[in-house]
Structure formats: structure tokens, C-alpha cells
Protein backbone atom coordinates (compact mmCIF):
# COMPACT_ATOMS: atom_id res chain seq x y z
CA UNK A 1 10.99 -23.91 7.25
CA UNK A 2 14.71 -24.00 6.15
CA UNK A 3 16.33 -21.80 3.69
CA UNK A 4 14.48 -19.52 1.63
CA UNK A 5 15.77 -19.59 -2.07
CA UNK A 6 14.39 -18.16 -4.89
CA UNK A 7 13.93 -22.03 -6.30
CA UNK A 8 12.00 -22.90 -3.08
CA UNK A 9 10.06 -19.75 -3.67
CA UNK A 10 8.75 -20.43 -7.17
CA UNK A 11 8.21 -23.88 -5.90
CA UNK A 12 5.93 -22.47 -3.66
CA UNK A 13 4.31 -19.91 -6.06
CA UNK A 14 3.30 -23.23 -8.33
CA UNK A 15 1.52 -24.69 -5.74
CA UNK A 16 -0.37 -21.92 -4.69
CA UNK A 17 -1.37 -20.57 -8.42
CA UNK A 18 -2.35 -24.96 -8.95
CA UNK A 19 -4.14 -24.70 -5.71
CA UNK A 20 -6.38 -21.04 -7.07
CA UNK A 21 -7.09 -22.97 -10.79
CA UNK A 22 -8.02 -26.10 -9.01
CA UNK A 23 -10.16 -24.43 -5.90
CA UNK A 24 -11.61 -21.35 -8.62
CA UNK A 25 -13.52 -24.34 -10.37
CA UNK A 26 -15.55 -25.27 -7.72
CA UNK A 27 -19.09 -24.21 -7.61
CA UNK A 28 -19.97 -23.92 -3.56
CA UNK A 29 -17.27 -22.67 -0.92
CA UNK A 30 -17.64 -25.39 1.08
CA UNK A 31 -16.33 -27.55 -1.53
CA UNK A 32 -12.90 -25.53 -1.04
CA UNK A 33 -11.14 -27.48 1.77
CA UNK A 34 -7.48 -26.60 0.83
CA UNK A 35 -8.72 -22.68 0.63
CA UNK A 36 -6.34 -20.69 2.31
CA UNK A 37 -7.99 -17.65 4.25
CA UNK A 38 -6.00 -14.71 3.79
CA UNK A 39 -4.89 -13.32 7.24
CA UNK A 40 -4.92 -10.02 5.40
CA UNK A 41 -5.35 -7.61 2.44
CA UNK A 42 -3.24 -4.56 2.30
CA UNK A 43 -3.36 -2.13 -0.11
CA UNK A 44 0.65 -0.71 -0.19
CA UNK A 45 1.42 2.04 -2.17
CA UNK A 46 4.68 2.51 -4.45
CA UNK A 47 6.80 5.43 -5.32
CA UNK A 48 9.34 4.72 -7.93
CA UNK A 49 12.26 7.09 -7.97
CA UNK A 50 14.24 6.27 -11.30
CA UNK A 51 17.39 8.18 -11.49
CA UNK A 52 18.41 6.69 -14.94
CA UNK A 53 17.40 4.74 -17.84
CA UNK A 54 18.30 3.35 -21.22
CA UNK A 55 21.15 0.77 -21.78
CA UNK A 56 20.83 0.28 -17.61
CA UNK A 57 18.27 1.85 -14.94
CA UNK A 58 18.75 2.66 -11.55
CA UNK A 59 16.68 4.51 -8.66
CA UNK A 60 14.51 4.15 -5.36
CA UNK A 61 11.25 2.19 -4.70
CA UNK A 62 9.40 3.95 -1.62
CA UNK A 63 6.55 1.52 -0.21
CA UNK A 64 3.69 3.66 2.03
CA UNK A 65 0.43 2.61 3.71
CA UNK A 66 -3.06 3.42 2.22
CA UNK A 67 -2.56 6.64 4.70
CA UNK A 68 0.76 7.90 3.14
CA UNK A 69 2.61 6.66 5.82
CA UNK A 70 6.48 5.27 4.86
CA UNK A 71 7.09 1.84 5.29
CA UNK A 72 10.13 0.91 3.67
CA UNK A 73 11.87 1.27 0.16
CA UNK A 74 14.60 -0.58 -1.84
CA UNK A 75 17.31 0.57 -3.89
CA UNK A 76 17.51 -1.29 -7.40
CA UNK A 77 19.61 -1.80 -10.75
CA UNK A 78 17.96 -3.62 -13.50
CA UNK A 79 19.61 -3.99 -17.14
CA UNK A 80 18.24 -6.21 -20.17
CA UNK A 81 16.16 -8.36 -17.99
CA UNK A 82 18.17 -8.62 -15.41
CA UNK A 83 16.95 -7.00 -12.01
CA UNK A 84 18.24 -6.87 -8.56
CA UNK A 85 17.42 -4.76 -5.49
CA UNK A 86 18.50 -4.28 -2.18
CA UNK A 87 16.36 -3.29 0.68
CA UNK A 88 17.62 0.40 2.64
CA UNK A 89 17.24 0.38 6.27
CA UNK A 90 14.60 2.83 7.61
CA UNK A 91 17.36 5.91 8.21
CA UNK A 92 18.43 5.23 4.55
CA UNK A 93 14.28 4.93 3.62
CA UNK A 94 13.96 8.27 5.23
CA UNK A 95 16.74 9.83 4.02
CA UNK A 96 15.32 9.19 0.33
CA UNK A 97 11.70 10.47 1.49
CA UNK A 98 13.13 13.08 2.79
CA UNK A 99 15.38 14.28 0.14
CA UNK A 100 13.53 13.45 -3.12
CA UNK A 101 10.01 13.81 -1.56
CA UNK A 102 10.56 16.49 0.79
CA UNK A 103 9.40 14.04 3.94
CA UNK A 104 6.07 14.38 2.18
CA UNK A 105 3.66 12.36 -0.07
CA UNK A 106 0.21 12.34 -0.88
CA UNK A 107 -1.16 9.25 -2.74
């Protein structure tokens, strides 16, 4: 696959949004040849911690499963349209839930 840059990545996310206009005008499903089954759906749930805001923001980003459970969670600065996050590792993740959430959260 190579690299994975944000370029190649909206490259990508042209194709597929011309591939949905093109394949959305067709009448019959058969018709859709270059359809691309999804091998899922997953609904993900997000808790936004934001510890500041105004002139610059900071905070958390907690992902969970449909049944509350913690899946992972980002730490992220964003400032006058510019954003940038980095992902915590699952003892950092927990230690977040944990503290700010009290290891509990109901969605």
C-alpha cells in the first residue's frame, strides 16, 4: 500500500465520495458493480473532555462501543483552524477514564 499521507488520504476520500455520486444515480443495485460492501457499521461513541478554550483549546477525546465499553481516546490542541491530535496508549486512555470519568460512563 505504501505510505499513508494525508495527500494520499484525501486522494482516496475523492474517489470514494466520486464513486457514492456516480453509483447513488443508478436506479437497480445490480447496476452498481464498483459498490463497495461495507465489511461493517459501527456505531462508536465520543466523549470530549475540553480542558480549555478561546484564543486556543485543548482536552481529551474518549472513543467507547455502543455498550460503554472504552476503546481508545486522543489527546488534541486545535487553534484558529488549525488541529492536531495525538493518540494515548490504552494505560494513558484509562488513566483519563478513570480520572475525569470516574472509570465510568453511560451513553
Amino acid at each position: 500500500m505504501g505510505k499513508i499521507t494525508r495527500q494520499k488520504v484525501l486522494d482516496e476520500l475523492q474517489e470514494e465520495i466520486k464513486r457514492i455520486d456516480t453509483l447513488s444515480l443508478l436506479d437497480e443495485p445490480q447496476e452498481r458493480e464498483e459498490y463497495r460492501e461495507p465489511l461493517s457499521i459501527d456505531i462508536i461513541k465520543e466523549v470530549k473532555i475540553l480542558l480549555s478554550w478561546g484564543g486556543g483549546e485543548d482536552g481529551f477525546k474518549l472513543q467507547f462501543t455502543k455498550e460503554n465499553e472504552l476503546i481508545d481516546g486522543v489527546y488534541y490542541l486545535a487553534d484558529w483552524g488549525e488541529y492536531e491530535e495525538i493518540k494515548l496508549s490504552d494505560e494513558e486512555a484509562d488513566k483519563v477514564f478513570n480520572f475525569y470519568l470516574g472509570g465510568y460512563f453511560e451513553g
